[in-house]
C-alpha atoms as a PDB file:
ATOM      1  CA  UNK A   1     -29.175 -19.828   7.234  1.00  0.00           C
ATOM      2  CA  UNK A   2     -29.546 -23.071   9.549  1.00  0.00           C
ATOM      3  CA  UNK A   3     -29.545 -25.790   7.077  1.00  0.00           C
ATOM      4  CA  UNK A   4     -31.365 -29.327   7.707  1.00  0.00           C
ATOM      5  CA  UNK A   5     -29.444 -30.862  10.065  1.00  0.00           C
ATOM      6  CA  UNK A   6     -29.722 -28.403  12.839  1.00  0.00           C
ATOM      7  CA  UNK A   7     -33.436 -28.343  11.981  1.00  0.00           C
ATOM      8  CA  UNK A   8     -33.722 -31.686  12.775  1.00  0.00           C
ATOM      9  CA  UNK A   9     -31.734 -31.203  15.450  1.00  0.00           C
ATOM     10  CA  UNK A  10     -33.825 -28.660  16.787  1.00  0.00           C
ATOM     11  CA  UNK A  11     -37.113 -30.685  16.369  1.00  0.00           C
ATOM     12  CA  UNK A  12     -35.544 -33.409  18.045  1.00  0.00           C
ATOM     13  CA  UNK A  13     -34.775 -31.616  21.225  1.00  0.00           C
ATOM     14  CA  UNK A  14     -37.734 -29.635  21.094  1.00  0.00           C
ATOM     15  CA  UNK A  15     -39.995 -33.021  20.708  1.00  0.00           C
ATOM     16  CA  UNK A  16     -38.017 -34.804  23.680  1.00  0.00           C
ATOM     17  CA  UNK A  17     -38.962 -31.582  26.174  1.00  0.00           C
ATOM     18  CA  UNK A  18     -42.850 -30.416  24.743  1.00  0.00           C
ATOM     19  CA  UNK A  19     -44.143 -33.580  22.698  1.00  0.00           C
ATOM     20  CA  UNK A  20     -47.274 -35.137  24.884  1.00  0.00           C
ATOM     21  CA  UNK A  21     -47.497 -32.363  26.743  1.00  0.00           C
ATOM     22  CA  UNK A  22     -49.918 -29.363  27.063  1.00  0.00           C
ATOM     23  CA  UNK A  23     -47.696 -25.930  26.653  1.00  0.00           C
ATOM     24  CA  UNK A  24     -48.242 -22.184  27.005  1.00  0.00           C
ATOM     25  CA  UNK A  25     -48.115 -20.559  24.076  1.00  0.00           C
ATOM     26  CA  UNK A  26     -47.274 -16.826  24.255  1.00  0.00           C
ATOM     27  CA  UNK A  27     -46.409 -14.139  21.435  1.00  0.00           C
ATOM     28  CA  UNK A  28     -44.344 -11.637  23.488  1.00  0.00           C
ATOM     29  CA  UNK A  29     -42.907  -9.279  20.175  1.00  0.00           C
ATOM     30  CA  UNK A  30     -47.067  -8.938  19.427  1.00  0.00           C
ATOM     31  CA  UNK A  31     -46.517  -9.946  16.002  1.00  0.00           C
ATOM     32  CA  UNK A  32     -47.813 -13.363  16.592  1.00  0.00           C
ATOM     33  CA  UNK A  33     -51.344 -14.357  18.383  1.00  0.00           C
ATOM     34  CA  UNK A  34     -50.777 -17.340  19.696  1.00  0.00           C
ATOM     35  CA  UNK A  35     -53.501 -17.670  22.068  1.00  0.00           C
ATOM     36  CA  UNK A  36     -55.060 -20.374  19.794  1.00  0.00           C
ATOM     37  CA  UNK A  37     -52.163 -22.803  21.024  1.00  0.00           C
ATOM     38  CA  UNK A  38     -52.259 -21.737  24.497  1.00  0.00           C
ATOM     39  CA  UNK A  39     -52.890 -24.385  26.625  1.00  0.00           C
ATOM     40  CA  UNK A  40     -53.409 -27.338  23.717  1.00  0.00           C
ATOM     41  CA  UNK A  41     -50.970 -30.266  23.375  1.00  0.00           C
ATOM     42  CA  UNK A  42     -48.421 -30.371  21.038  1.00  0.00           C
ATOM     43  CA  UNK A  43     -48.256 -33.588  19.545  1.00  0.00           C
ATOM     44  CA  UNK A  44     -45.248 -33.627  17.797  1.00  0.00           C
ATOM     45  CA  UNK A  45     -42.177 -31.371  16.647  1.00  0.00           C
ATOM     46  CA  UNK A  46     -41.055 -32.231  12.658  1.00  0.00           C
ATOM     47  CA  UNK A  47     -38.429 -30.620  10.911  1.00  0.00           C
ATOM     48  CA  UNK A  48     -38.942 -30.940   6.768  1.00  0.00           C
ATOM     49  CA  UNK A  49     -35.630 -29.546   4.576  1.00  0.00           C
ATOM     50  CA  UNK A  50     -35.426 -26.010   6.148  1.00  0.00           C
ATOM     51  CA  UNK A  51     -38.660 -26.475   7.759  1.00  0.00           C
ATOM     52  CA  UNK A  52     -40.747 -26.504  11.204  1.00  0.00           C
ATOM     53  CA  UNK A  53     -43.980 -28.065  11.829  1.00  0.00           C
ATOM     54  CA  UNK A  54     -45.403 -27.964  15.063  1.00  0.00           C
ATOM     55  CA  UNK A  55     -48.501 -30.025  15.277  1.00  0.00           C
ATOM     56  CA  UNK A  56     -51.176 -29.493  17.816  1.00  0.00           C
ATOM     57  CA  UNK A  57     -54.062 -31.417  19.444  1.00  0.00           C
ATOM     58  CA  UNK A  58     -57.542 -29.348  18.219  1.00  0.00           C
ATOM     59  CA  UNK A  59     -55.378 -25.765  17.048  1.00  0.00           C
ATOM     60  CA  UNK A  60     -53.748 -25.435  13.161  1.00  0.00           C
ATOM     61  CA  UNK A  61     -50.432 -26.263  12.672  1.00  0.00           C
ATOM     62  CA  UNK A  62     -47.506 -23.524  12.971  1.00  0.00           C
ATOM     63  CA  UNK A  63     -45.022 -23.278  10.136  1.00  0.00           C
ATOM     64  CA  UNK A  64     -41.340 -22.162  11.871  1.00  0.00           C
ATOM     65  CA  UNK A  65     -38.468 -21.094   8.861  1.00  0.00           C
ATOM     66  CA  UNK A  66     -35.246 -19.348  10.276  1.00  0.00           C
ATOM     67  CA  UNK A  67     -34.553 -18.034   7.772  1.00  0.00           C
ATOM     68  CA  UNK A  68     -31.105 -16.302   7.739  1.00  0.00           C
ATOM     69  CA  UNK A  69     -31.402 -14.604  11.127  1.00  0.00           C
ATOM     70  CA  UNK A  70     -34.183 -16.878  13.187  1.00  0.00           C
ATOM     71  CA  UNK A  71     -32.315 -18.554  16.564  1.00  0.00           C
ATOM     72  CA  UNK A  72     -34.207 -20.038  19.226  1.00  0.00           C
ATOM     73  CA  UNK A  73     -32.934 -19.470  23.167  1.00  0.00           C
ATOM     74  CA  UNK A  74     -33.873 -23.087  25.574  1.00  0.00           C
ATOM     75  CA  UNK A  75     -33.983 -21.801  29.219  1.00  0.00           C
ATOM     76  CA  UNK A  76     -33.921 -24.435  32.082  1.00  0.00           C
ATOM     77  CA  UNK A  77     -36.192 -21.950  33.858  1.00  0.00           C
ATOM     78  CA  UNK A  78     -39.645 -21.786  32.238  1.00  0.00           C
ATOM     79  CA  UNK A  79     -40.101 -18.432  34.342  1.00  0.00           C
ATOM     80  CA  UNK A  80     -36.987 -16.533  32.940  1.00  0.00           C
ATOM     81  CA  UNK A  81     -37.960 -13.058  30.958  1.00  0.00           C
ATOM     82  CA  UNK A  82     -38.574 -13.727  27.457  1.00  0.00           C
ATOM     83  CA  UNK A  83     -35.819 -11.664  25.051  1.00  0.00           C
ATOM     84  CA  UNK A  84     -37.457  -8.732  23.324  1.00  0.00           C
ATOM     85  CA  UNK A  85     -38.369  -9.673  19.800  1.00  0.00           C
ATOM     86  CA  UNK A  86     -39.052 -13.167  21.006  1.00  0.00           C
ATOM     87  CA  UNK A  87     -42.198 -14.230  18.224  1.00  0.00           C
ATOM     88  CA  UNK A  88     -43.146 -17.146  20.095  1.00  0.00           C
ATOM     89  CA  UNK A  89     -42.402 -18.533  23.534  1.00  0.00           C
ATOM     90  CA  UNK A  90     -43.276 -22.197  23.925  1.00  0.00           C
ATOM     91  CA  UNK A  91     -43.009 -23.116  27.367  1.00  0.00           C
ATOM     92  CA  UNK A  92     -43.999 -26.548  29.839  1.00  0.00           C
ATOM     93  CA  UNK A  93     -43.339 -26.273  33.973  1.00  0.00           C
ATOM     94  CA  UNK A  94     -40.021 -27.664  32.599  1.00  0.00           C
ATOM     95  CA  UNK A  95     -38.428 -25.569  29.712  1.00  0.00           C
ATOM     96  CA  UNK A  96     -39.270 -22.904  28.047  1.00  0.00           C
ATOM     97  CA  UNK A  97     -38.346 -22.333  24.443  1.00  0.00           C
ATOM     98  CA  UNK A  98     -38.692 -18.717  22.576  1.00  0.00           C
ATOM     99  CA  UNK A  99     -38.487 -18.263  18.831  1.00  0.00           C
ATOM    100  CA  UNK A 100     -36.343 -14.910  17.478  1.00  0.00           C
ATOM    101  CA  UNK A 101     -36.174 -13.073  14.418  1.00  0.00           C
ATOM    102  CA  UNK A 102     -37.585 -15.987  12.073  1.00  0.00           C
ATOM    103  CA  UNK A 103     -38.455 -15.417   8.425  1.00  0.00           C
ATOM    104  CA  UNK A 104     -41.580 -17.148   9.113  1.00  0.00           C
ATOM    105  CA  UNK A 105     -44.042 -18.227  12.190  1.00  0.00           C
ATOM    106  CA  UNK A 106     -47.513 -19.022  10.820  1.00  0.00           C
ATOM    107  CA  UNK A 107     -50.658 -21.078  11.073  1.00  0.00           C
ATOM    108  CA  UNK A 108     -51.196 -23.235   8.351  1.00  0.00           C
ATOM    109  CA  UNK A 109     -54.154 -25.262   7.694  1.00  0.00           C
ATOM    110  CA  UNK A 110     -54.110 -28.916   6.570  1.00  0.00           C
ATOM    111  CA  UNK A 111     -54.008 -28.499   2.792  1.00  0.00           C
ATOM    112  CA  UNK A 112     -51.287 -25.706   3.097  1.00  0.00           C
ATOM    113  CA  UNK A 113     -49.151 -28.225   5.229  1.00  0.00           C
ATOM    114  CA  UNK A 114     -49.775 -30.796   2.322  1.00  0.00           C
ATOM    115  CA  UNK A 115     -48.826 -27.963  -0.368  1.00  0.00           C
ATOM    116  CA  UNK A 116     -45.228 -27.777   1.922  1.00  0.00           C
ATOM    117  CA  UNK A 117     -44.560 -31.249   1.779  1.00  0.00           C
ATOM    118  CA  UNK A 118     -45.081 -31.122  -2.095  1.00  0.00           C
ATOM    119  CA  UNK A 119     -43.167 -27.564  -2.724  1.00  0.00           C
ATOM    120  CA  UNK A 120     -39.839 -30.129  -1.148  1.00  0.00           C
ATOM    121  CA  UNK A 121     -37.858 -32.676  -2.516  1.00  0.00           C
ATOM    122  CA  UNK A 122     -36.587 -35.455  -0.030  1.00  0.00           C
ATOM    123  CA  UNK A 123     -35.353 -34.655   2.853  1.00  0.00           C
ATOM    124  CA  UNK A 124     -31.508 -36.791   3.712  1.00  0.00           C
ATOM    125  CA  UNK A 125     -32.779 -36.802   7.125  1.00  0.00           C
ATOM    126  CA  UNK A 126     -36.117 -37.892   7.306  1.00  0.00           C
ATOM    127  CA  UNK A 127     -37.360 -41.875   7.045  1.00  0.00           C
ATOM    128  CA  UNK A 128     -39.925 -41.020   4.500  1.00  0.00           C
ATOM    129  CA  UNK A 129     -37.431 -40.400   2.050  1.00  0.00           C
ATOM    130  CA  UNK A 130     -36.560 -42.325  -0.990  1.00  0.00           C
ATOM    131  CA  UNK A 131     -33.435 -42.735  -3.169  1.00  0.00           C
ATOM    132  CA  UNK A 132     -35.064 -43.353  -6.138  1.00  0.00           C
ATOM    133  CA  UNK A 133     -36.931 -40.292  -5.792  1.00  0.00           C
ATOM    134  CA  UNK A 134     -34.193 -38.293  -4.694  1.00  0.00           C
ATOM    135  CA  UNK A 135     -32.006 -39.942  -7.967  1.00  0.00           C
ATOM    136  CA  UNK A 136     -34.846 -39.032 -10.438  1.00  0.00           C
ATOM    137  CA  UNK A 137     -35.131 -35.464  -9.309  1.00  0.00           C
ATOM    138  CA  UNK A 138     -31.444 -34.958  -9.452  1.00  0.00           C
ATOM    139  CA  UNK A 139     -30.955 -36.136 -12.974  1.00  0.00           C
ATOM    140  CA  UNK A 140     -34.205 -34.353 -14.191  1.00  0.00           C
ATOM    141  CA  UNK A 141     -32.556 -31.055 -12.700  1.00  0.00           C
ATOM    142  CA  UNK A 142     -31.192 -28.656 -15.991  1.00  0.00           C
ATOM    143  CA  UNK A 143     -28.523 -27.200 -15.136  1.00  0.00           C
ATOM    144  CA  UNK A 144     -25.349 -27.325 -13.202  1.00  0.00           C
ATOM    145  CA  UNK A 145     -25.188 -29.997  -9.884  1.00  0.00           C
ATOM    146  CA  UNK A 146     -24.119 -27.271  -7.927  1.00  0.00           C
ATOM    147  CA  UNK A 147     -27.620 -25.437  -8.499  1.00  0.00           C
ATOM    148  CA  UNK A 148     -29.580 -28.928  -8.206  1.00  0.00           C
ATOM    149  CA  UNK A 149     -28.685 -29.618  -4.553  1.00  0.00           C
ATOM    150  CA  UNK A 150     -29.326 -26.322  -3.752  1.00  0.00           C
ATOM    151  CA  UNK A 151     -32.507 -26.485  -5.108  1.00  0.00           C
ATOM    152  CA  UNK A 152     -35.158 -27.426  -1.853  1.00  0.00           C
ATOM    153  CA  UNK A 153     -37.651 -28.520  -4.922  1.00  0.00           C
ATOM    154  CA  UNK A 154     -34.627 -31.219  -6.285  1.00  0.00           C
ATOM    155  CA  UNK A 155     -32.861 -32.072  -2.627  1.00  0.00           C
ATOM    156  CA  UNK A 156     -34.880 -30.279   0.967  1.00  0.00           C
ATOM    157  CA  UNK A 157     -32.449 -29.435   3.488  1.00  0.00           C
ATOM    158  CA  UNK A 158     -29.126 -28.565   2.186  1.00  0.00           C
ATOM    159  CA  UNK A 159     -27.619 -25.235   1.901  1.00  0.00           C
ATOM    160  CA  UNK A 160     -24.375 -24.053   1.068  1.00  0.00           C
ATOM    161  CA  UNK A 161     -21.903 -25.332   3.343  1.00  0.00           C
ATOM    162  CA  UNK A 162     -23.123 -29.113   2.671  1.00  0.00           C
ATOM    163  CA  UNK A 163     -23.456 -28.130  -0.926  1.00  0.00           C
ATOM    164  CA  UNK A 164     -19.327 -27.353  -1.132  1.00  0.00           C
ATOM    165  CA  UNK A 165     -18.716 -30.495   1.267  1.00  0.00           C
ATOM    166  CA  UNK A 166     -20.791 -33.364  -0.193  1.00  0.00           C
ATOM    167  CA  UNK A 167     -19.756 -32.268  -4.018  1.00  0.00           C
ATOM    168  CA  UNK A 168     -15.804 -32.667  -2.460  1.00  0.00           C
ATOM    169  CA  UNK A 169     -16.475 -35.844  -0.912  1.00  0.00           C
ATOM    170  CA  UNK A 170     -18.383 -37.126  -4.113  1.00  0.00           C
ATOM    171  CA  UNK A 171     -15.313 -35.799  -6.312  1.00  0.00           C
ATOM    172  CA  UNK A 172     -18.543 -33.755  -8.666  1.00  0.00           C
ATOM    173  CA  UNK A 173     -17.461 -30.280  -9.569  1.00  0.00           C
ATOM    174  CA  UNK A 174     -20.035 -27.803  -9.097  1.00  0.00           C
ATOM    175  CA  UNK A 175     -20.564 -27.267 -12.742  1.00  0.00           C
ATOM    176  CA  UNK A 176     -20.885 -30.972 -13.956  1.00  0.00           C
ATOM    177  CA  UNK A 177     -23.959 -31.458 -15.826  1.00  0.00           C
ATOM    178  CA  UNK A 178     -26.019 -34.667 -17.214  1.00  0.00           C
ATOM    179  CA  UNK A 179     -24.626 -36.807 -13.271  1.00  0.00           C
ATOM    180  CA  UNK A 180     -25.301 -40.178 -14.109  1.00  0.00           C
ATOM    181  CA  UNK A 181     -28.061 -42.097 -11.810  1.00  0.00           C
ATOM    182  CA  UNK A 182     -25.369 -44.197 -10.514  1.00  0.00           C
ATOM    183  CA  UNK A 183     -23.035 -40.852  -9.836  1.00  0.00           C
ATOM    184  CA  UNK A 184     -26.386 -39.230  -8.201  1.00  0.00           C
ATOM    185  CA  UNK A 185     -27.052 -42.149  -6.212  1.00  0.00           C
ATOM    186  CA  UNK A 186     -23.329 -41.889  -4.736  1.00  0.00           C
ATOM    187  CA  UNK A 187     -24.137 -38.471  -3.870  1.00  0.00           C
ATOM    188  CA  UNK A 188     -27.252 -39.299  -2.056  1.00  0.00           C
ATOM    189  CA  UNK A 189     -26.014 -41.802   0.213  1.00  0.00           C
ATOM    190  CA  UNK A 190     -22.953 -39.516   1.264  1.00  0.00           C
ATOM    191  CA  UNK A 191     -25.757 -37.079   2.015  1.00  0.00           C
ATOM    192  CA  UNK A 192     -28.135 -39.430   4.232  1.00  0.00           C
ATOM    193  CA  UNK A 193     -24.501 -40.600   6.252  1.00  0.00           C
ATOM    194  CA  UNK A 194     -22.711 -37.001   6.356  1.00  0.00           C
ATOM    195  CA  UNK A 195     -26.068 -34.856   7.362  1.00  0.00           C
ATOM    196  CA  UNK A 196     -27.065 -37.367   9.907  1.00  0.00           C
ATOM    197  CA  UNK A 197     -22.800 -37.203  11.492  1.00  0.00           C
ATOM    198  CA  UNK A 198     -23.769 -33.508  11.137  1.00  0.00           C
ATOM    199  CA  UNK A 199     -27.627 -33.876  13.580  1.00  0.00           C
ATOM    200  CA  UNK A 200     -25.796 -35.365  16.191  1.00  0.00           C
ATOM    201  CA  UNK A 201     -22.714 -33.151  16.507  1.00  0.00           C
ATOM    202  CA  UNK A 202     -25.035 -30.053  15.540  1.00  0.00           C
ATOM    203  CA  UNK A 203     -21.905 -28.709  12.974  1.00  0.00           C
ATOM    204  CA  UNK A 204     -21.434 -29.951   9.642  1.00  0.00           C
ATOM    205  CA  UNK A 205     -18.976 -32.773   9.447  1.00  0.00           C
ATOM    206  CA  UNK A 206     -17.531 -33.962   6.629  1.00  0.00           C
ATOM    207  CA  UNK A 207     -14.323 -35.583   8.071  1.00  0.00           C
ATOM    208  CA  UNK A 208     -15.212 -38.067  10.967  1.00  0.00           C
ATOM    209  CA  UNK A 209     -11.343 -37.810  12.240  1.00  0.00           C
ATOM    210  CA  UNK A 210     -11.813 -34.048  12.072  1.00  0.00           C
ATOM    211  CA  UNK A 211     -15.312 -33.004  12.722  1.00  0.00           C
ATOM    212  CA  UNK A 212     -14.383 -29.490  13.006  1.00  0.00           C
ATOM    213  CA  UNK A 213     -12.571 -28.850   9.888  1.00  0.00           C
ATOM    214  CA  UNK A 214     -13.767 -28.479   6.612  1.00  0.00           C
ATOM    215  CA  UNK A 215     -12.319 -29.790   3.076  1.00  0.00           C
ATOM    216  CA  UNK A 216     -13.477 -26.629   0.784  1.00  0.00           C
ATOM    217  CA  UNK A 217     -15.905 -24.928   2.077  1.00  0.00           C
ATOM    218  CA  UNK A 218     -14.379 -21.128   2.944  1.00  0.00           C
ATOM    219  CA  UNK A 219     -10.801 -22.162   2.741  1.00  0.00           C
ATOM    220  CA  UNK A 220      -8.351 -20.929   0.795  1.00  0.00           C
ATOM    221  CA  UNK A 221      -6.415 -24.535  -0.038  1.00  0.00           C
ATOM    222  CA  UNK A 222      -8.191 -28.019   0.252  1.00  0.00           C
ATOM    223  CA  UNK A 223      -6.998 -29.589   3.115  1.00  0.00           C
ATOM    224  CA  UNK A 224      -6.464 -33.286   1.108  1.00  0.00           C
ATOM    225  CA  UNK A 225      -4.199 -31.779  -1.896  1.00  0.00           C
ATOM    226  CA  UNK A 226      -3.515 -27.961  -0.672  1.00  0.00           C
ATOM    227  CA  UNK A 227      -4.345 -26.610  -4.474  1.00  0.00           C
ATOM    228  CA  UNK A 228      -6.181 -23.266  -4.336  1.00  0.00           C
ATOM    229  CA  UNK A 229      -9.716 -23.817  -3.759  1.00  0.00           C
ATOM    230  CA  UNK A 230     -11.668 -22.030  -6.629  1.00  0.00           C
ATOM    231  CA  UNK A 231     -14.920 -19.851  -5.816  1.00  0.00           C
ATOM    232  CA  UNK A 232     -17.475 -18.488  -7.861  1.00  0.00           C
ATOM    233  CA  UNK A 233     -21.195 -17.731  -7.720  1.00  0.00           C
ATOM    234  CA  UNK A 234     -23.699 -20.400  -8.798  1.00  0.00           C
ATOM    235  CA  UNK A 235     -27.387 -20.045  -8.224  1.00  0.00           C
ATOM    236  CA  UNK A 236     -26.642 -17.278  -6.409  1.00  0.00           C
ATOM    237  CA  UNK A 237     -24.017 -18.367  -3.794  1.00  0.00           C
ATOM    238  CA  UNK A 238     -20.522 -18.525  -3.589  1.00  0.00           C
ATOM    239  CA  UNK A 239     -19.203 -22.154  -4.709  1.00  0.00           C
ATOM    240  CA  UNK A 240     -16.443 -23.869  -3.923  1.00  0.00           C
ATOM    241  CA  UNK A 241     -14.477 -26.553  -5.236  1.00  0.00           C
ATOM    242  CA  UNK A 242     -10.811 -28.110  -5.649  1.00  0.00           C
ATOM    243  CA  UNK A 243      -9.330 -28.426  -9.356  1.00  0.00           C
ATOM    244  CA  UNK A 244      -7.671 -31.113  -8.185  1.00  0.00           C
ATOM    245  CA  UNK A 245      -9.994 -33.591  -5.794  1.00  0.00           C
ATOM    246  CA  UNK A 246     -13.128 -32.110  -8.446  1.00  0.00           C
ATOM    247  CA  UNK A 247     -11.980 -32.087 -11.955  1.00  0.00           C
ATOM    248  CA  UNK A 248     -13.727 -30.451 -14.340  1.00  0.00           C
ATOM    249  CA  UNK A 249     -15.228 -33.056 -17.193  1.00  0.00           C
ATOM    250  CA  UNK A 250     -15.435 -30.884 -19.987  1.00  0.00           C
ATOM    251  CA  UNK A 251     -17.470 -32.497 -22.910  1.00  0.00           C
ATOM    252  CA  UNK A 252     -15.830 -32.997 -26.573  1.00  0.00           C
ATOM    253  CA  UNK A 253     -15.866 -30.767 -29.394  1.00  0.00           C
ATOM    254  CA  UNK A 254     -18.352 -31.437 -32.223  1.00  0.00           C
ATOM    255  CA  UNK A 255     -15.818 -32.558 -35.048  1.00  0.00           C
ATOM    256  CA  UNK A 256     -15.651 -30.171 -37.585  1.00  0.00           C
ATOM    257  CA  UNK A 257     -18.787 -30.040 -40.590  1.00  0.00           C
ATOM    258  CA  UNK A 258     -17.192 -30.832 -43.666  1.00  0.00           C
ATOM    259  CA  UNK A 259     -14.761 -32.659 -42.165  1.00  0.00           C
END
């Protein structure tokens, strides 16, 4: 699944060619009507976590979510052959842009774009986003840090690939419970700098010097130490973290009763 920063990336692009300008909207699969877009201006392009938000002048907003298989095809050519099973072709006498195989392409009305934007925690991408929020969400979280990022109600936007590379660069192990707000705070900031290095190359990068390579995430041995890099499922995806570089902090035994 596309995780946030290639959804911003893709409303950024998308704003730059359609934003200001009135498009043809077409639905050539015939599983979405979007004659009530045809013609109207979109206004702006705005990627939330996982989310698309197309906002028109005068029509309802449409809700885009790639889900796992959802890709969308940019053609130079406005008047090139949409793909079949293209859900929605957005197109200006410029570009053309068609939407495939998302989990999602809907209207939604004001007050279910509202109830969005409160189903999400804050987004490491977007200005509207606090630390202080995203800190108090994060510590509130019970259960495992590995499950709390992944959560788009704690932290919108990140998925598993940032989950294994952010927790390395932080030094958290997946498991660690009770982060402290100064610990969560860390973790934030590494995931405002590292998503945003990740936007702009459209990968995720979590070494500058090596944008292509990865620390953890689906390798065998971390690249900083080369210890075996342990997987296991948490919250229902395969996690992965170095014994070494992510220690596990095991709490105390209770002494003894009687003791």
């Amino acid at each position: 699944m596309p995780e946030g920063h290639l959804i911003h990336r893709h409303a950024a692009a998308q704003h730059a060619d359609l934003a200001g300008r009135a498009v043809r909207a077409s639905g050539p699969q015939g599983r979405f009507d979007a004659r009530p877009w045809d013609g109207r201006a979109l206004t702006d392009v705005e990627a939330a976590g996982k989310h698309l938000l197309y906002h028109f002048e005068d029509a309802p907003t449409v809700h885009v979510h790639l889900g796992m298989r959802g890709i969308f095809l940019r053609y130079d050519d406005p008047g090139t052959p949409p793909r079949a099973g293209t859900r929605l072709r957005l197109a200006t006498h410029e570009v053309a842009y068609d939407l495939i195989a998302p989990s999602r392409c809907e209207a939604l009305s004001p007050a279910q774009v509202a109830a969005l934007r409160e189903s999400l925690g804050p987004d490491p991408l977007r200005s509207d986003a606090f630390a202080d929020e995203a800190v108090t969400r994060l510590i509130a979280f019970r259960g495992p840090v590995g499950a709390a990022v992944l959560d788009q109600k704690v932290w919108s936007g990140i998925g598993n690939a940032w989950r294994a590379e952010l927790l390395f660069l932080a030094g958290l192990h997946p498991n660690a419970r009770h982060v402290s707000p100064g610990t969560a705070g860390r973790l934030w900031d590494i995931a405002v700098t590292y998503l945003a290095l990740g936007r702009d190359a459209g990968q995720v990068v979590s070494d500058p010097g090596a944008p292509s390579e990865r620390w953890v995430y689906r390798r065998e041995h971390c690249r900083r130490c080369a210890a075996p890099v342990l997987t296991w499922q948490l919250a229902g995806r395969t996690a992965y973290c170095c014994p070494v570089d992510q220690p596990e902090q095991r709490r105390p035994a209770s002494p003894a009763s009687g003791a």
